[in-house]
Protein backbone atom coordinates (compact mmCIF):
# COMPACT_ATOMS: atom_id res chain seq x y z
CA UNK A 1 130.73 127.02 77.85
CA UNK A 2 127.01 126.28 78.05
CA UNK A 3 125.22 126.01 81.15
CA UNK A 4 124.89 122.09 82.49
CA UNK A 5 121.39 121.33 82.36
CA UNK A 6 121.21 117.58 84.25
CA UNK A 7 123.80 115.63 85.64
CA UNK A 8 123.79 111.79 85.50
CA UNK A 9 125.55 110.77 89.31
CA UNK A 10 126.70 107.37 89.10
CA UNK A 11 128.41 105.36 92.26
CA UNK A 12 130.21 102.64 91.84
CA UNK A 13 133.36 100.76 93.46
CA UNK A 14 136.36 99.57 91.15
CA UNK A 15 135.69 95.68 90.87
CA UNK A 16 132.91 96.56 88.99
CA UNK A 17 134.02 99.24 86.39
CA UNK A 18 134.07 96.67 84.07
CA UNK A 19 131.31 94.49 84.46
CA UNK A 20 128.63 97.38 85.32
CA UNK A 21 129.99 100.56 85.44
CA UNK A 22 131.57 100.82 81.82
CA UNK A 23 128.46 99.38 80.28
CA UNK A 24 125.88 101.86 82.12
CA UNK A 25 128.24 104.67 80.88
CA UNK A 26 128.23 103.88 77.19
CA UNK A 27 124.59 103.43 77.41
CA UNK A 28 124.20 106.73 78.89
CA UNK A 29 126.61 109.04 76.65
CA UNK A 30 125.30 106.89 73.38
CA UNK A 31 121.82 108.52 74.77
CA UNK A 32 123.31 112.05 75.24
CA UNK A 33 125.26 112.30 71.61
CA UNK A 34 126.22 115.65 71.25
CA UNK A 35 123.48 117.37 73.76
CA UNK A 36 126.77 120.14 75.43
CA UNK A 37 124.61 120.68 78.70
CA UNK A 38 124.68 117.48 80.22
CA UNK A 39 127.38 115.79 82.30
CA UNK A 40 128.04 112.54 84.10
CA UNK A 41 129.79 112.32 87.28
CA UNK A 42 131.23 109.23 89.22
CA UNK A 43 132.26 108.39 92.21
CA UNK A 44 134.62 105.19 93.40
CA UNK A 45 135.58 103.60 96.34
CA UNK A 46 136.72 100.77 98.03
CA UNK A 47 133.17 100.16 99.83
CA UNK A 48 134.02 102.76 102.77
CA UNK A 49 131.34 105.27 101.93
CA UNK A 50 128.08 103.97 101.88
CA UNK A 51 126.16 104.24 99.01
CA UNK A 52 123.52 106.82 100.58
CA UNK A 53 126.77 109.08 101.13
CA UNK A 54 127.96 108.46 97.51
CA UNK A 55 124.58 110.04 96.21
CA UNK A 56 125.05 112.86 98.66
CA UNK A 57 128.39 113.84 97.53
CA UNK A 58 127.23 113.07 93.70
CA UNK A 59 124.93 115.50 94.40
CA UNK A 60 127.43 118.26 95.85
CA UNK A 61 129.69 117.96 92.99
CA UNK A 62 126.72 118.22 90.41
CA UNK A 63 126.96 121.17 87.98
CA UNK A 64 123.53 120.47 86.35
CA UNK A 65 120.18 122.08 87.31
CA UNK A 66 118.96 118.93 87.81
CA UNK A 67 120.52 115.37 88.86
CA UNK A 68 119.50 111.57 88.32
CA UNK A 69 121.26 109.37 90.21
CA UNK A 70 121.68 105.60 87.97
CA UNK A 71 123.42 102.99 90.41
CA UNK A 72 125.79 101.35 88.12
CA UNK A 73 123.99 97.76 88.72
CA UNK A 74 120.39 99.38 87.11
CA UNK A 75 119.38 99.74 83.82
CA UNK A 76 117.54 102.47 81.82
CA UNK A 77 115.54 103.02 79.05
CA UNK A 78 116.34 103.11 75.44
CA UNK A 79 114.80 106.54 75.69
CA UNK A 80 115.75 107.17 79.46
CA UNK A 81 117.75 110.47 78.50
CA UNK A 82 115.23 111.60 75.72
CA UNK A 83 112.66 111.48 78.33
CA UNK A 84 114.18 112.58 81.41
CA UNK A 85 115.49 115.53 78.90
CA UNK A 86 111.91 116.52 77.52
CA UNK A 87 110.12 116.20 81.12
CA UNK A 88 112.82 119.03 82.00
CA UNK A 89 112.61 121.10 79.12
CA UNK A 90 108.56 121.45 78.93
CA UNK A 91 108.87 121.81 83.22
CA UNK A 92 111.49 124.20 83.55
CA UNK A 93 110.72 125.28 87.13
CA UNK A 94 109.76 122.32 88.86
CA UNK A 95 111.89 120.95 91.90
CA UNK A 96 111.24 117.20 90.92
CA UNK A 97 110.76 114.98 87.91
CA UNK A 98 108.60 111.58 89.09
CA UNK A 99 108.19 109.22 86.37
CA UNK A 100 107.36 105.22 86.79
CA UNK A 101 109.93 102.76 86.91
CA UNK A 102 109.78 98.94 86.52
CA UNK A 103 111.63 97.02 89.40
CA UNK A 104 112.69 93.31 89.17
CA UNK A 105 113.06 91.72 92.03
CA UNK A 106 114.18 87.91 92.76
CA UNK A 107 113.35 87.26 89.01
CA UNK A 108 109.45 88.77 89.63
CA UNK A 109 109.01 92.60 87.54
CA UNK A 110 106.50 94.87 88.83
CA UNK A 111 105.59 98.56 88.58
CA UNK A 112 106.66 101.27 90.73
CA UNK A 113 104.29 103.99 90.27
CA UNK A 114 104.62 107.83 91.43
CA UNK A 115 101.77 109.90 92.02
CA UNK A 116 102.10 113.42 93.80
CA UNK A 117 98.59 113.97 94.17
């Protein structure tokens, strides 16, 4: 068994594996295909853990050397997993991977930009 290189966390509660959760995970294993080192991990509940807890404990349960945590009510990418995959692979021993990420808010999109310098 190969080694699990990221882990995709997502939380979620069970009235909405159908409307969000189901559709964020086919979007996210038709961007792994057949890549053997990464896994996705889910947790459920009935809205008693709060959702900061829910990362925590996808987090605990991760296997891979790295973790993304996708809410199941966001949206990635087309090339979310490519990317994410290649910023890991050419930065091996970095804690953190920062990248950009548009945010839509009451219908208005704007750019959240990272910058560690």
């Amino acid at each position: 068994m190969s080694e699990i290189l990221l882990t995709i966390g997502m939380p979620s509660i069970p009235s909405r594996m159908e409307s969000n959760l189901k559709s964020m995970f086919d979007k996210i294993t038709t961007q792994i295909g057949d890549r053997k080192d990464i896994e996705i991990v889910s947790i459920l509940d009935n809205k008693k853990i709060s959702i900061g807890k829910k990362r925590h404990l996808l987090h605990k349960i991760a296997q891979g050397k790295f973790c993304a945590i996708i809410d199941d009510d966001d949206d990635v990418a087309p090339n979310f997993i490519d990317e994410v995959y290649a910023a890991i692979k050419e930065n091996p021993d970095v804690d953190v991977i920062h990248y950009n990420q548009e945010a839509i808010f009451d219908g208005i999109s704007f750019l959240v930009v990272t910058d560690v310098n």
